[in-house]
Protein backbone atom coordinates (compact mmCIF):
# COMPACT_ATOMS: atom_id res chain seq x y z
CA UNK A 1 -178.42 -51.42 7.22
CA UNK A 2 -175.73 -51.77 4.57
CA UNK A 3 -173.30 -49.90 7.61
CA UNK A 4 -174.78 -52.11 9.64
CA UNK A 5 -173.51 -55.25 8.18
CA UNK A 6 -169.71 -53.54 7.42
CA UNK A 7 -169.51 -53.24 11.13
CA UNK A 8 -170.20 -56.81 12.30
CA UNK A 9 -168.16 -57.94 9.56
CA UNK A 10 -165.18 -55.70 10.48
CA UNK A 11 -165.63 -56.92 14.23
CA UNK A 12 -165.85 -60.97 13.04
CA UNK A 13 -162.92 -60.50 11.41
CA UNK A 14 -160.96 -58.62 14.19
CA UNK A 15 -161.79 -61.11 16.58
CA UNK A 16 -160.74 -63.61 14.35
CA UNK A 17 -157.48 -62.31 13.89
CA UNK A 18 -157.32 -61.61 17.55
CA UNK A 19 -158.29 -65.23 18.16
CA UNK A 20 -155.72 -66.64 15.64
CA UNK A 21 -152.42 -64.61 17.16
CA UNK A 22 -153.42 -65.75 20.79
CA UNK A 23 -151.32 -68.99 21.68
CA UNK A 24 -152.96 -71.70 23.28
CA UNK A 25 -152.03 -75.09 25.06
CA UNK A 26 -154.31 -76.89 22.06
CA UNK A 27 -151.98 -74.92 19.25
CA UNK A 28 -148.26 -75.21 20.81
CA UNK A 29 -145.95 -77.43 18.89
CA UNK A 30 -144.69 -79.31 22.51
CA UNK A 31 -146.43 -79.07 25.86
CA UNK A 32 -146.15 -79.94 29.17
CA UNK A 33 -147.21 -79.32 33.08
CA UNK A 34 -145.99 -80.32 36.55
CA UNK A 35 -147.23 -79.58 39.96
CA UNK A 36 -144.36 -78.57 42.46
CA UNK A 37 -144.08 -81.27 45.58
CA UNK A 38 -141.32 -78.62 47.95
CA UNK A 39 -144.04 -75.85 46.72
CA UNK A 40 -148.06 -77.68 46.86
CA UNK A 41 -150.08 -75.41 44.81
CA UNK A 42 -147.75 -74.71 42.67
CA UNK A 43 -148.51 -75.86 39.07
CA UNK A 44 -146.38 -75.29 35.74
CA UNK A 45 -147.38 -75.40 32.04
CA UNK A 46 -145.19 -74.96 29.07
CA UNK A 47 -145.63 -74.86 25.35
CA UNK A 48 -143.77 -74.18 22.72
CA UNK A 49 -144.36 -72.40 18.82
CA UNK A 50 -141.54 -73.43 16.25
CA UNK A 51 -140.68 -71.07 13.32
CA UNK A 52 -138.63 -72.27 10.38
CA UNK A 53 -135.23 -71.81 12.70
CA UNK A 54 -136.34 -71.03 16.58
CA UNK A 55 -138.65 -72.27 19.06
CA UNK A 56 -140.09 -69.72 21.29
CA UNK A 57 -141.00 -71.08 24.46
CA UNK A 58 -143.60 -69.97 27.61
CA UNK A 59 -143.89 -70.95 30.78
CA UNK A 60 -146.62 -70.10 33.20
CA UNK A 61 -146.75 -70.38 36.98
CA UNK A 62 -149.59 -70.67 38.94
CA UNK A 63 -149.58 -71.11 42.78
CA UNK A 64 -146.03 -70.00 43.45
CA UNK A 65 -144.39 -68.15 46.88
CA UNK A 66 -145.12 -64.45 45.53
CA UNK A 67 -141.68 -62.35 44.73
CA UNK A 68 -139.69 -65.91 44.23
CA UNK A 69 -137.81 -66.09 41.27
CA UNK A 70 -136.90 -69.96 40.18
CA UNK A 71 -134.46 -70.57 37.29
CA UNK A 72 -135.60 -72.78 34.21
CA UNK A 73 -134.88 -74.88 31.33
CA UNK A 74 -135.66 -77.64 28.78
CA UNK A 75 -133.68 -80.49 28.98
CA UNK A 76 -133.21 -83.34 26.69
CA UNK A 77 -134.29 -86.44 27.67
CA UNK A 78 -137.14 -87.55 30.28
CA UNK A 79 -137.51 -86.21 34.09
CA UNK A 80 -134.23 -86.21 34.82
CA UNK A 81 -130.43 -85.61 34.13
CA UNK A 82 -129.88 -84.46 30.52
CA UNK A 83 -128.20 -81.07 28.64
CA UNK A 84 -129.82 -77.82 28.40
CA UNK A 85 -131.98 -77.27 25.17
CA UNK A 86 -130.42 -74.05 23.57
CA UNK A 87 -128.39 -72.91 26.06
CA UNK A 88 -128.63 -71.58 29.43
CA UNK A 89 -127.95 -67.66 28.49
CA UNK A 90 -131.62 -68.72 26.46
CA UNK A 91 -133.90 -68.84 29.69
CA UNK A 92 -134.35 -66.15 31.87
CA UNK A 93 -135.41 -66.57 35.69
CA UNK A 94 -139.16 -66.60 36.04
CA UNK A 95 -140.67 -64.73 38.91
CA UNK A 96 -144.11 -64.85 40.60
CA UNK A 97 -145.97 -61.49 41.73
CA UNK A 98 -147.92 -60.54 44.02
CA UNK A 99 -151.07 -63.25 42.76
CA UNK A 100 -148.70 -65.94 42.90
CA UNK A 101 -148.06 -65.99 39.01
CA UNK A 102 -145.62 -65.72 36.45
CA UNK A 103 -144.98 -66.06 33.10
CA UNK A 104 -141.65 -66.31 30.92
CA UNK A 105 -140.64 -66.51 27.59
CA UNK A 106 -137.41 -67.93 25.89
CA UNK A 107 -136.30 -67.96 22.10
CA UNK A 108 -134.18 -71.16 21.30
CA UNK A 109 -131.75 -70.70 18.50
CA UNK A 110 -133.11 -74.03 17.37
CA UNK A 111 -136.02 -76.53 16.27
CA UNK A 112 -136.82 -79.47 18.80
CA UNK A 113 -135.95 -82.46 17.20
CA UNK A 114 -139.28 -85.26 16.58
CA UNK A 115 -136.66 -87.75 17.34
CA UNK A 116 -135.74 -86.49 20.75
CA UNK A 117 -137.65 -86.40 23.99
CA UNK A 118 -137.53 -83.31 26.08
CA UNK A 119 -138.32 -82.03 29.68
CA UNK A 120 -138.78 -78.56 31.46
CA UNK A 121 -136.96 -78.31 34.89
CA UNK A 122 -138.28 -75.81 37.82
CA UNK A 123 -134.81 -75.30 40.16
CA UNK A 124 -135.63 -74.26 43.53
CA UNK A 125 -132.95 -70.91 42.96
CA UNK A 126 -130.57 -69.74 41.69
CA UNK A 127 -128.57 -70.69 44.33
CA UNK A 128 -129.85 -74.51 44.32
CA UNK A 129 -129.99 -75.25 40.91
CA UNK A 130 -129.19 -78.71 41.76
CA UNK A 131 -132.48 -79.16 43.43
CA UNK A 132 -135.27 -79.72 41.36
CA UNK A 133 -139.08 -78.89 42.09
CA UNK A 134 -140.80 -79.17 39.65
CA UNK A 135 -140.67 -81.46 36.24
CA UNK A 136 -142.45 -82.34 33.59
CA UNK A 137 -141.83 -83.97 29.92
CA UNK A 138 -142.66 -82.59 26.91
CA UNK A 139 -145.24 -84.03 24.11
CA UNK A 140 -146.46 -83.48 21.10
């Protein structure tokens, strides 16, 4: 019995710690989503984890053209114009598979300011960056 008992307790606390490392929309430090009007179905969601000098940053895709590859970045500001958060060298193109999702990750040399507003951009390519299809702003 007394085995017994080590064994569930080893396993609660696994899954704890499991639990605990595993980031979640409810935990990030800044969130946000959008839904894609030159792609329908296609939704985004964003959230961010600050450390004591970075943010690191993940975006998911859900619904997009499989194999497409859309550049990405957070912006300061609402929807709309405003500089790149970090730098663009920080965000990586993110690219759908075959199920029509993605995921991406970026590291920003920096903390996102309280004071500040922010936004996530979706360019339709790398090749229309200008063209935007998907936005949303971030909150706390």
């Amino acid at each position: 019995m007394r085995k017994l008992a080590m064994i569930v307790a080893g396993c609660a606390a696994t899954a704890f710690t499991a639990a605990a490392a595993m980031p979640s929309l409810d935990l990030a430090d800044w969130h946000a989503s959008f839904d894609s009007e030159a792609h329908p179905g296609l939704h985004g969601e964003l959230m961010t984890h600050e450390n004591a000098d970075q943010t690191e940053v993940t975006l998911k895709l859900t619904g997009a053209p499989p194999d497409a590859a859309f550049p990405w970045h957070i912006h300061e500001g609402p929807c709309g114009p405003g500089a790149i958060v970090g730098g663009a060298s920080s965000y990586k193109p993110i690219t759908a598979g075959a199920d029509s999702s993605a995921t991406a990750m970026a590291t920003l040399p920096i903390v996102l300011d309280d004071s500040k507003q922010y936004h996530v951009n979706l360019h339709a390519s790398a090749a229309e960056m200008g063209k935007i299809i998907g936005c949303g702003d971030l909150a706390r």
